[in-house]
Protein backbone atom coordinates (compact mmCIF):
# COMPACT_ATOMS: atom_id res chain seq x y z
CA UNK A 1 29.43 -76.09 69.39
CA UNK A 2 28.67 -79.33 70.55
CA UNK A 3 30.23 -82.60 71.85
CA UNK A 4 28.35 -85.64 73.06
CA UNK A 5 29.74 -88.72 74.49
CA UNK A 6 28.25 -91.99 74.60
CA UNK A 7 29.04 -94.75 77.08
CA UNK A 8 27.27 -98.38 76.09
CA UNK A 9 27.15 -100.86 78.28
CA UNK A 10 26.54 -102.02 81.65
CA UNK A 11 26.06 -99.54 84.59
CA UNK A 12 26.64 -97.11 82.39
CA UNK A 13 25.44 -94.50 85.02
CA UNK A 14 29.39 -94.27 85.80
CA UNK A 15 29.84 -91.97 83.39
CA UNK A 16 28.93 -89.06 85.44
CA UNK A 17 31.82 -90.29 87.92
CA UNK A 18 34.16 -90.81 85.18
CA UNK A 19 33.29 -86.81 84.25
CA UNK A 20 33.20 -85.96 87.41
CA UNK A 21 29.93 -84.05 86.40
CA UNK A 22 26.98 -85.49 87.81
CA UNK A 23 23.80 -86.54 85.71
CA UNK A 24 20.95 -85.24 87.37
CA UNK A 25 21.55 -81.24 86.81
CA UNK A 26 22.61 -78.96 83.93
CA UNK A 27 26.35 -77.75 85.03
CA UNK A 28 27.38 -73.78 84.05
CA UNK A 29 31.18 -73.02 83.48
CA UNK A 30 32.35 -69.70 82.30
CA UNK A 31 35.22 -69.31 80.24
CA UNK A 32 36.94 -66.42 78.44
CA UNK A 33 35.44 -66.36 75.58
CA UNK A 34 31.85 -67.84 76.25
CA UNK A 35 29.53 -70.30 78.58
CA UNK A 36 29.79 -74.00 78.75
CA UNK A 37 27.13 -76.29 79.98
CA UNK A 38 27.01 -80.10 80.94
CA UNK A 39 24.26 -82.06 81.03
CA UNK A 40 23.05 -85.32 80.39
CA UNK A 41 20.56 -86.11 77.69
CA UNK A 42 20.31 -89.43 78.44
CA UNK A 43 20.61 -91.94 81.20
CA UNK A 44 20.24 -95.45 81.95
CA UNK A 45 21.94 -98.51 83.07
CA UNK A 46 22.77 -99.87 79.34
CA UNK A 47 23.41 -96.20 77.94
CA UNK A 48 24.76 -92.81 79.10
CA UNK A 49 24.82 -89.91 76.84
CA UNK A 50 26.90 -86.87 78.20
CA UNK A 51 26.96 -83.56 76.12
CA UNK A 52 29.22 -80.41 76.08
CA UNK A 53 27.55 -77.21 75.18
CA UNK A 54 29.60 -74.17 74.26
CA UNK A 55 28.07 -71.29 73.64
CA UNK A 56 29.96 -68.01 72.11
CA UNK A 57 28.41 -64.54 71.67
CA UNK A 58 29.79 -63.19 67.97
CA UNK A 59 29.54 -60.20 68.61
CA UNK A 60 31.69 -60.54 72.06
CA UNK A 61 34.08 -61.32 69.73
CA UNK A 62 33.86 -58.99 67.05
CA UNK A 63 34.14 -56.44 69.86
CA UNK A 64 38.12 -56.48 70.08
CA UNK A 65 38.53 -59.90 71.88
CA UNK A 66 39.77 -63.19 71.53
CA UNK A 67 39.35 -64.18 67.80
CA UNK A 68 38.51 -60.92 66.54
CA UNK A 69 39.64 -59.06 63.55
CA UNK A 70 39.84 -55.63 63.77
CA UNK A 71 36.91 -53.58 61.93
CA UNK A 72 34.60 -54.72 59.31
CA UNK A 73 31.34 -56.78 59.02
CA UNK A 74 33.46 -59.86 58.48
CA UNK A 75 33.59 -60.11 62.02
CA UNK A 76 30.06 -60.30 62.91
CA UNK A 77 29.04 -63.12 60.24
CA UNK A 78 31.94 -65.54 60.51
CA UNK A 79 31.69 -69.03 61.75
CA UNK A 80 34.01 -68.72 64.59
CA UNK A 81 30.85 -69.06 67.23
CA UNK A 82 29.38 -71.97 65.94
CA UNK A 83 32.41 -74.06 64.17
CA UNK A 84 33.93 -76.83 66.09
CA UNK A 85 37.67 -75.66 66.63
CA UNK A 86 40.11 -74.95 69.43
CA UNK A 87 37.39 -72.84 71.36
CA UNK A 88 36.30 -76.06 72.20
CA UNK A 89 39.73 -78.04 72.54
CA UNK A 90 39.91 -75.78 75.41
CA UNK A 91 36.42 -76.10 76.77
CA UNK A 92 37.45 -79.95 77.03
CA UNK A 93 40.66 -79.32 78.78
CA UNK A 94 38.65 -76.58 81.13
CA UNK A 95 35.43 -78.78 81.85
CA UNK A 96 37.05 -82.23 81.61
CA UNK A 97 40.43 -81.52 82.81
CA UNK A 98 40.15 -84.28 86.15
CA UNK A 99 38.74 -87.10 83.40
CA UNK A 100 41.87 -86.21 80.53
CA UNK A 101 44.31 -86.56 83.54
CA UNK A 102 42.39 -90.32 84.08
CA UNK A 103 41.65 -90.09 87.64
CA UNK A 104 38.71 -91.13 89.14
CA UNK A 105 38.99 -91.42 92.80
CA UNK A 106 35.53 -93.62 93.43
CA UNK A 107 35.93 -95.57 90.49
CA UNK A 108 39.66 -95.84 89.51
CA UNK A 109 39.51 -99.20 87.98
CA UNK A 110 36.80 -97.75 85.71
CA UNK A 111 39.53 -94.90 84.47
CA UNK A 112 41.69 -97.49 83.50
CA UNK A 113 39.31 -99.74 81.70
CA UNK A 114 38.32 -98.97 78.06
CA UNK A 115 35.04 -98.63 77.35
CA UNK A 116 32.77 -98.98 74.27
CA UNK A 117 33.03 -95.06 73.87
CA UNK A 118 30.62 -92.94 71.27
CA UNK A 119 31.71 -89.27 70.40
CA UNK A 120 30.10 -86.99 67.86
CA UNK A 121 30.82 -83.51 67.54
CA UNK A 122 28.43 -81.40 65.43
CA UNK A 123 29.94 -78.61 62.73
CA UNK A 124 33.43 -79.71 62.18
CA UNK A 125 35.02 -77.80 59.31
CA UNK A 126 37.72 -79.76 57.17
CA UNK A 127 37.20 -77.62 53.88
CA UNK A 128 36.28 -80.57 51.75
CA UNK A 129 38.90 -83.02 53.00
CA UNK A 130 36.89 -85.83 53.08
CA UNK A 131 39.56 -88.48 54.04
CA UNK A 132 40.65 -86.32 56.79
CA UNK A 133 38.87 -87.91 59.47
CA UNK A 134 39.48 -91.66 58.69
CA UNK A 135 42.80 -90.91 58.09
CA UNK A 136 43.39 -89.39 61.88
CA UNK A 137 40.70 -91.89 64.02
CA UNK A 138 40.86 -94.73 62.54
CA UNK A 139 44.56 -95.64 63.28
CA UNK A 140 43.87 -95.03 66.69
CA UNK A 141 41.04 -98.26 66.35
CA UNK A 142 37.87 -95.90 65.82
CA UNK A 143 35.00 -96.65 63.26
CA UNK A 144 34.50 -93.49 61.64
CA UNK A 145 31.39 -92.05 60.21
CA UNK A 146 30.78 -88.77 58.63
CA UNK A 147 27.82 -86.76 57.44
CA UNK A 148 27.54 -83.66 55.84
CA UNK A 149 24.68 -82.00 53.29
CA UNK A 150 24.55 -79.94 50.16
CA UNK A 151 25.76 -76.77 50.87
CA UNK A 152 22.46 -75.05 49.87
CA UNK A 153 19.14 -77.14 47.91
CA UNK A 154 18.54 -73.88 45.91
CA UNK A 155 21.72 -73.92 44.59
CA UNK A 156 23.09 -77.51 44.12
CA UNK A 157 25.92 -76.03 42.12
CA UNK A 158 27.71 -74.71 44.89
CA UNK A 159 28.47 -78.09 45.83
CA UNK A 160 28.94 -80.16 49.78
CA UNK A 161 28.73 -78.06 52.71
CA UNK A 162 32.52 -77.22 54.20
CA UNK A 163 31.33 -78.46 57.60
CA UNK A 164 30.12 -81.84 58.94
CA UNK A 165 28.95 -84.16 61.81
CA UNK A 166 31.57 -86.47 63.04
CA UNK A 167 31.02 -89.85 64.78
CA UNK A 168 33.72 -92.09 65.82
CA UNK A 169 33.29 -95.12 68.14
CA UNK A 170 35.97 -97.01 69.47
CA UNK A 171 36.86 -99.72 72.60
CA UNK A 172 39.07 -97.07 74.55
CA UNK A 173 39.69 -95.57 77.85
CA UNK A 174 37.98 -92.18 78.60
CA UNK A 175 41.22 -90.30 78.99
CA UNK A 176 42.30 -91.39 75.81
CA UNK A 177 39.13 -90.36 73.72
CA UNK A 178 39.44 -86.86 75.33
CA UNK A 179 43.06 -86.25 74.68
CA UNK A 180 42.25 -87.35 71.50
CA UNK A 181 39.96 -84.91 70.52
CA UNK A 182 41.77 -82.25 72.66
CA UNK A 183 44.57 -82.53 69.95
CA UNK A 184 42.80 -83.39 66.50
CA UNK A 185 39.91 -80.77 66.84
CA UNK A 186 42.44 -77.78 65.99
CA UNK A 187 43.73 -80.17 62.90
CA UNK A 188 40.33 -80.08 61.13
CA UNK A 189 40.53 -75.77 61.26
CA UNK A 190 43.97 -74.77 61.38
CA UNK A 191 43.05 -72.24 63.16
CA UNK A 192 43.20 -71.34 66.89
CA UNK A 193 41.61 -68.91 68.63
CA UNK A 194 44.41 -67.57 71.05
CA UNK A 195 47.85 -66.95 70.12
CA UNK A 196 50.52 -69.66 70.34
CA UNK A 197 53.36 -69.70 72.03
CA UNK A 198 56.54 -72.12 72.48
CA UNK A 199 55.00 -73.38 75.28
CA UNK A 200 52.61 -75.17 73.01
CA UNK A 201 54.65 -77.65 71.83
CA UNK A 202 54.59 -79.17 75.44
CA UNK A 203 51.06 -79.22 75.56
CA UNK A 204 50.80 -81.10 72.17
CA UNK A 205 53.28 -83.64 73.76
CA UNK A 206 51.10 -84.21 76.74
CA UNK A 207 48.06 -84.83 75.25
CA UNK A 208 49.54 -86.81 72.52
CA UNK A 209 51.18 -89.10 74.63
CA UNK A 210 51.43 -92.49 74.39
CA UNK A 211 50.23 -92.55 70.80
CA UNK A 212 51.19 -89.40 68.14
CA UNK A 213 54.45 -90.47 67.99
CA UNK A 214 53.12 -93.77 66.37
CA UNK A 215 50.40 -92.20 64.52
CA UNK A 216 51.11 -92.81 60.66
CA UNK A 217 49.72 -88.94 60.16
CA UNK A 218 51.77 -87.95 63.21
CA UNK A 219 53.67 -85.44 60.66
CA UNK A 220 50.52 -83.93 58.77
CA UNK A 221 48.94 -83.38 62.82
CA UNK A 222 51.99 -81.27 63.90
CA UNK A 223 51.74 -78.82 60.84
CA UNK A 224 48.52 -78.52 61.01
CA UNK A 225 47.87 -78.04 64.56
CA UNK A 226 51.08 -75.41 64.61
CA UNK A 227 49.58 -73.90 60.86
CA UNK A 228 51.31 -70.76 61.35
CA UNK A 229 54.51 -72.01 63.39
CA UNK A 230 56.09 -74.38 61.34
CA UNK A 231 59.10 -73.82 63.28
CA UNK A 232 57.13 -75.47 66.27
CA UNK A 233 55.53 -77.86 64.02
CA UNK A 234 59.45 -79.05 62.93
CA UNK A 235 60.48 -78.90 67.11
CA UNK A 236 57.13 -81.12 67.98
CA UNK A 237 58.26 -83.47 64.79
CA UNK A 238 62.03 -83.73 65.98
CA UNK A 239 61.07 -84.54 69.80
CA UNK A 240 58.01 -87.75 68.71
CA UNK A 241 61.15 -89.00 66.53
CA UNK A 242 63.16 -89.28 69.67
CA UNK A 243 60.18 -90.51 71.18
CA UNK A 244 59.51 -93.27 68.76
CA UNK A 245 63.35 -94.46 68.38
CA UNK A 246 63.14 -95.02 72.50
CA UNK A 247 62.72 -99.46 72.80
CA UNK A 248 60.60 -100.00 75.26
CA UNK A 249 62.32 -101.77 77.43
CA UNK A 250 65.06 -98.81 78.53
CA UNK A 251 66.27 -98.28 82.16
CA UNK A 252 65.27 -95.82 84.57
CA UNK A 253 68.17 -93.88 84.04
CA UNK A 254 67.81 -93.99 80.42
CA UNK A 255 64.26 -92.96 80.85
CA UNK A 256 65.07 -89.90 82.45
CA UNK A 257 67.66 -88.94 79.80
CA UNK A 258 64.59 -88.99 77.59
CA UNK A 259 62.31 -86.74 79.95
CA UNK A 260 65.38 -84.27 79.35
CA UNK A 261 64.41 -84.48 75.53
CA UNK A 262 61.01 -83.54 76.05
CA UNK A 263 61.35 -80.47 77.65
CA UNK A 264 61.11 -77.96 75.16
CA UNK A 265 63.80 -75.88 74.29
CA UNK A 266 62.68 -72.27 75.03
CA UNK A 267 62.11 -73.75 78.72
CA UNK A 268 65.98 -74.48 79.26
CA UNK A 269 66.54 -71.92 77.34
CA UNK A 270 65.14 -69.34 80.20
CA UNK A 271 65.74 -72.05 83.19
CA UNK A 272 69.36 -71.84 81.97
CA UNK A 273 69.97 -67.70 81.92
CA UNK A 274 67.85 -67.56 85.34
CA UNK A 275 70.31 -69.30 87.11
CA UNK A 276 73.13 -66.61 85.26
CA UNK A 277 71.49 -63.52 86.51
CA UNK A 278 71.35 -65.44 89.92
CA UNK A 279 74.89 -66.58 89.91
CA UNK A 280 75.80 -63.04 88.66
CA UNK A 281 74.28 -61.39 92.20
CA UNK A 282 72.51 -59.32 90.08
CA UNK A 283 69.19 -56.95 92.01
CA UNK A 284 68.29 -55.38 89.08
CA UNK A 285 67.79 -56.29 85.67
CA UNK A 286 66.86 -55.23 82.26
CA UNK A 287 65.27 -57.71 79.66
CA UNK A 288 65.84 -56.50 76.29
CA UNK A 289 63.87 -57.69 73.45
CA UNK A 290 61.44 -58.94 76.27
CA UNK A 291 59.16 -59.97 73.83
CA UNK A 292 55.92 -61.44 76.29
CA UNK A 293 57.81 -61.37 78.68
CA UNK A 294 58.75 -65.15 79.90
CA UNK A 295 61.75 -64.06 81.47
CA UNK A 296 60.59 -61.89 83.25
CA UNK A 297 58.11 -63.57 84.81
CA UNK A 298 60.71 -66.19 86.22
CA UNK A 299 62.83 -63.31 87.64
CA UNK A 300 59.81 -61.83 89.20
CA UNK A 301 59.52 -65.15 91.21
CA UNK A 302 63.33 -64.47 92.25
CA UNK A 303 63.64 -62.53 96.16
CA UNK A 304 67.46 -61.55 95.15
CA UNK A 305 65.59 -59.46 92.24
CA UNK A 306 64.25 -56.31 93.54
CA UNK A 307 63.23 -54.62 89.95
CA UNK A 308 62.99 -55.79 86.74
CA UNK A 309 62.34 -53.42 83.64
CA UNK A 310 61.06 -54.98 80.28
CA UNK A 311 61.62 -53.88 77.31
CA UNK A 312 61.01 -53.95 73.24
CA UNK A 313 60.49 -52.25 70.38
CA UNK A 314 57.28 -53.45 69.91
CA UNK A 315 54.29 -52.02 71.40
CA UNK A 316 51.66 -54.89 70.39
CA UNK A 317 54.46 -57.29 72.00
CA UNK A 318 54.17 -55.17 75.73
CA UNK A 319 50.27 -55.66 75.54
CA UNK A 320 50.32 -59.33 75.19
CA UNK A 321 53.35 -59.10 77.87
CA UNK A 322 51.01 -57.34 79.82
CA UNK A 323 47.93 -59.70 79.50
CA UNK A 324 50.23 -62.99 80.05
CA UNK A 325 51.42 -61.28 82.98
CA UNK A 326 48.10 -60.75 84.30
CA UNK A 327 49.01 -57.24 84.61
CA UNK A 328 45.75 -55.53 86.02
CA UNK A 329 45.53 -57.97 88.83
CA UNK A 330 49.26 -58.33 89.52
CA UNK A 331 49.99 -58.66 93.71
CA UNK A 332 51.44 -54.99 94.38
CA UNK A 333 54.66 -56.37 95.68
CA UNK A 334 55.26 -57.96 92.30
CA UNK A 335 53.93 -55.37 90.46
CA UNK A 336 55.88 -52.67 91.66
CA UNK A 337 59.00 -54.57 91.14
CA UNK A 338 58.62 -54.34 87.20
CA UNK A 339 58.63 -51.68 84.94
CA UNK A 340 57.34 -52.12 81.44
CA UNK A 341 58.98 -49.91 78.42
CA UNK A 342 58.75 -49.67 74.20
CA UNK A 343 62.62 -48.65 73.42
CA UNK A 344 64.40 -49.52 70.39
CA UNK A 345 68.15 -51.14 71.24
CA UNK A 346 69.93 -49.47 68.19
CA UNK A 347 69.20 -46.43 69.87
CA UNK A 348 70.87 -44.55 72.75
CA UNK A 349 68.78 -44.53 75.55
CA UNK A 350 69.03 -43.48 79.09
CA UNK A 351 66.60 -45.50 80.59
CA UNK A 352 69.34 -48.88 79.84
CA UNK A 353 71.69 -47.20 82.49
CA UNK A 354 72.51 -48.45 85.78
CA UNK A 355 71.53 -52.03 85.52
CA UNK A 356 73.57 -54.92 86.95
CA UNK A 357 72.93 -57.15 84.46
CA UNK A 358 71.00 -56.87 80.76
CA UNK A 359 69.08 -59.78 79.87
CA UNK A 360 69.14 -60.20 75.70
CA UNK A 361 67.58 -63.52 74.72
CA UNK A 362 67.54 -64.72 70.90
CA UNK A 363 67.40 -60.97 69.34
CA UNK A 364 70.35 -60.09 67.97
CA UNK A 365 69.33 -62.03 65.39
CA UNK A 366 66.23 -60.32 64.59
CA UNK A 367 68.66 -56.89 63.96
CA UNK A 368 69.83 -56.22 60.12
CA UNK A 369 73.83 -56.74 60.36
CA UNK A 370 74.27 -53.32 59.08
CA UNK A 371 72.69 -52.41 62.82
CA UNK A 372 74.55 -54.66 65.05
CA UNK A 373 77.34 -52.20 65.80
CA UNK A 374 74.78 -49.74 66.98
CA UNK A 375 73.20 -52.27 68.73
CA UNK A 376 77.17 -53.27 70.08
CA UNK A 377 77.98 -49.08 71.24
CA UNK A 378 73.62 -49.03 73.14
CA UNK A 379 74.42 -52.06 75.06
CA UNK A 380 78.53 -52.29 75.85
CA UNK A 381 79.21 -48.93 75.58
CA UNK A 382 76.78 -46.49 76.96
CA UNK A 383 74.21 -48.56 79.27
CA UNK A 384 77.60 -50.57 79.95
CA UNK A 385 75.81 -53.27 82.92
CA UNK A 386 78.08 -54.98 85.00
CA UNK A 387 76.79 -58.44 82.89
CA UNK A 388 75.32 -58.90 80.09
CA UNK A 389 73.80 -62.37 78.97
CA UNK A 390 73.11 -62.94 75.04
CA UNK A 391 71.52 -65.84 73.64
CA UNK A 392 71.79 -66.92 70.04
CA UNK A 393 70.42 -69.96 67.65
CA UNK A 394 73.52 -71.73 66.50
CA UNK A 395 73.55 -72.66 62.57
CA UNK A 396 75.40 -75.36 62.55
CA UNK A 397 72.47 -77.00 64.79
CA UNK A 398 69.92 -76.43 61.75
CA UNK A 399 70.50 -79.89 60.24
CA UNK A 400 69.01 -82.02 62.87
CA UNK A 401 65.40 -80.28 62.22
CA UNK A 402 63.54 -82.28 60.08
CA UNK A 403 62.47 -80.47 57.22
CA UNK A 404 64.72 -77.28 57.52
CA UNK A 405 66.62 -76.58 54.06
CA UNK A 406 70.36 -76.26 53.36
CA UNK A 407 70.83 -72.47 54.75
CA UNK A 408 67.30 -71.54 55.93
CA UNK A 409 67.42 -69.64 59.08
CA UNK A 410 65.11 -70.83 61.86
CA UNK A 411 62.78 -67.93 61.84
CA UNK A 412 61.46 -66.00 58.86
CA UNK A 413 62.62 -63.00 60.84
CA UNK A 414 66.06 -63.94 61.20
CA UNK A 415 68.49 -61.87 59.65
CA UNK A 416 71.32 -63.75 60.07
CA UNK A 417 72.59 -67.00 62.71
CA UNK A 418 76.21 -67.37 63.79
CA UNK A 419 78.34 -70.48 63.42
CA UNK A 420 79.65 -71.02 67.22
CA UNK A 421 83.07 -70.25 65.60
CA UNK A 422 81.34 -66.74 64.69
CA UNK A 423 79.88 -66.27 67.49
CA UNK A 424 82.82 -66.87 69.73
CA UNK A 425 85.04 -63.94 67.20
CA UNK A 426 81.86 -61.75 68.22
CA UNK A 427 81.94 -62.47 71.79
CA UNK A 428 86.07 -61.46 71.43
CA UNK A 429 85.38 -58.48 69.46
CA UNK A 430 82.73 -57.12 72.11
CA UNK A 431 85.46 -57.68 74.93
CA UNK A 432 88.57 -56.37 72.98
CA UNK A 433 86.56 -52.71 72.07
CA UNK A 434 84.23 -52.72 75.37
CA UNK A 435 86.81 -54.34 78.42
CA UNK A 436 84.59 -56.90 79.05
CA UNK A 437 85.35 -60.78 79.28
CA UNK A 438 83.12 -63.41 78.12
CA UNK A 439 82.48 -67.31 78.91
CA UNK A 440 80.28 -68.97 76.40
CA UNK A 441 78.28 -72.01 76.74
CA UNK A 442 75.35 -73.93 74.86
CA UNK A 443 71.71 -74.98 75.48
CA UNK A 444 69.76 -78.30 74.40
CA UNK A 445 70.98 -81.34 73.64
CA UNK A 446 74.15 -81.70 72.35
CA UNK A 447 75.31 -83.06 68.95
CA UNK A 448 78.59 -84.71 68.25
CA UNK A 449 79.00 -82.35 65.25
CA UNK A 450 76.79 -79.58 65.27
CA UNK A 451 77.05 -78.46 69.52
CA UNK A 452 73.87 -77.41 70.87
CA UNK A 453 70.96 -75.57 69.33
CA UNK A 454 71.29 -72.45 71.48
CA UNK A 455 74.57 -70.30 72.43
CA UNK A 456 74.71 -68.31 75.03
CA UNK A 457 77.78 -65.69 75.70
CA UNK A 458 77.72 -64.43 79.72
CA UNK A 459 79.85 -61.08 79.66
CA UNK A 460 81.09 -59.68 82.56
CA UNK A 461 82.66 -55.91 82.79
CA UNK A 462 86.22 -55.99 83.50
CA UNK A 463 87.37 -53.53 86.88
């Protein structure tokens, strides 16, 4: 995979400060998946050409690791390795993070001055969408050139090549031609090489900043950079509306109301039943349904925790727990205050005893409705904590998401989402048959109909 950047000019030499790479030596950066190299193919005081180099073994990958599928031959003859996608997206962010950010200590007018800017990157892949490109650079004032070839001479019938060279040029500050790649690269593929989480959407925010709120394709970009999360894709959409509808001219205090928007919902989401398991004094807590394990790693952070054990049903869901958590090279103080566990929470099970306080955040609605009362007796009635802290979507939310249909649940796993009025007959039900009392409260920003997009119930054991 390769990127090359062009700077034409005067004194042009800057670049290399701008990178914060210099020009006269081949750079080496390892990453997870592969090797990148800088270096400078050409240099002069009228033109600077910088290039990105990222090199991929295939068969490191076929081997079990990021990108792989497992078994086969398809692995070892894919186009992963040498397809422009999110391995390099990430290669940018890696390599070029200091010039995305736009700092440039020696030279900080120069950050902040847009430049007459060249990128090409070799072997993009937009499956034949030949109005792709023009229709995602050229709003953001780039010229736009393409080339691709016949897919094969000896057999003209099988028609253009998938894959092509991309060249857009454009007047622009360096940090913006980087965080605009960084964010349209994964739209050509659709696919990513890692998997994605919630956290994401924040990063797509970031980058996009400043201008994919605006962007006439802004839409078309979220879907196709969250392919397989359209749920994310419909949370990105929702926030860059609220970003758009902001005048420009708003207060500071009215400015900060709007950071509040942008910070994604799973993140006050676990900010938000943190500060419960604090307030509730708990020392020792179970996470149920830990899934990878983002509360957990909070509470780890927490001195008044002294163990934390994490659970779920699903054994593929510990291992990526497990790698997120960095597991293998965990500080022994942390590490011995966690305890990872597969357990299934319609099922009677010891090991939930003698907890202060059970942690069970947006699962219950993953459970068929047939199972909740098992799941009610596990959790209230034989592990019995002294709190327990539920989260929950809330339906009536559903219509402010952009593209959601009448009655579609938020996640194709979703069995079922409570109204807050059924939710708050659940919460009474659990403390009528278990001697518990409950206080409920919401997450996200509120609606003047709907309430909040997240309910949480804290119950506390009664004696």
């Amino acid at each position: 995979m390769l990127l090359t950047i062009t700077y034409t000019g005067t004194q042009t030499q800057n670049l290399g400060f701008l990178l914060h790479k210099r020009p006269d030596k081949i750079q080496q950066f390892s990453l997870n998946y592969g090797t990148a190299y800088v270096f400078y193919p050409e240099v002069s005081d009228q033109k600077t050409t910088a290039a990105l180099l990222l090199e991929i073994d295939p068969l490191d990958l076929a081997r079990g690791k990021l990108g792989s599928k497992e078994g086969g031959l398809f692995d070892y003859v894919n186009d992963r390795p040498y397809t422009c996608t999110s391995f390099m997206s990430t290669a940018i962010s890696r390599v070029f993070g200091t010039a995305m950010s736009g700092r440039c200590d020696s030279h900080p007018e120069l950050a902040d001055t847009p430049l007459h800017l060249t990128a090409c990157l070799s072997a993009l892949k937009d499956n034949g969408d030949t109005e792709l490109a023009e229709q995602l650079f050229a709003p953001l004032g780039y010229e736009v050139h393409t080339e691709r070839e016949i897919l094969d001479t000896v057999f003209p019938e099988w028609g253009m090549s998938p894959y092509m060279q991309l060249t857009i040029t454009g007047t622009v500050k360096l940090s913006e031609l980087l965080n605009h790649l960084y964010v349209l690269i994964p739209v050509f593929d659709k696919q990513k090489h890692y998997y994605i989480a919630e956290d994401e959407i924040q990063k797509l925010l970031t980058h996009g900043e400043g201008w994919l709120a605006s962007h006439p394709c802004r839409d078309k970009i979220a879907n196709r950079y969250f392919t397989a999360k359209r749920s994310y894709a419909r949370k990105a959409i929702d926030i860059l509306l609220a970003e758009e509808a902001v005048p420009e001219s708003v207060s500071d205090t009215e400015s900060d109301a709007e950071k509040e928007i942008h910070t994604p919902l799973n993140t006050l989401r676990m900010n938000t039943v943190l500060n419960a398991v604090l307030a509730s004094g708990a020392a020792n807590v179970i996470d149920l349904g830990c899934g990878e394990c983002r509360l957990t790693s909070l509470l780890l952070n927490e001195s008044q925790i002294k163990h934390v054990t994490a659970c779920d049903v699903s054994v593929h869901e510990l291992e990526k727990a497990a790698q997120k958590l960095h597991l293998d090279r965990m500080q022994p103080y942390r590490r011995n205050k966690l305890t990872l566990m597969q357990a299934s929470l319609t099922y009677q099970d010891k090991r939930f005893e003698n907890f202060d306080c059970a942690c069970i955040i947006e699962v219950i609605e993953h459970i068929e409705p047939m199972r909740i009362p098992a799941f009610e007796r596990v959790v209230f009635e034989f592990a019995k904590p002294r709190t327990v802290i539920l989260t929950t979507p809330n339906r009536e939310y559903n219509q402010n998401y952009q593209f959601m249909q009448e009655n579609e649940l938020r996640h194709g796993d979703h069995r079922f989402e409570w109204t807050r009025e059924e939710f708050k007959k659940w919460t009474e039900h659990i403390c009528e048959k278990f001697d518990y009392h409950c206080e409920i409260s919401g997450i996200g920003e509120t609606d003047e109909n709907a309430g909040q997009p997240t309910q949480m119930g804290v119950f506390t054991r009664n004696g």
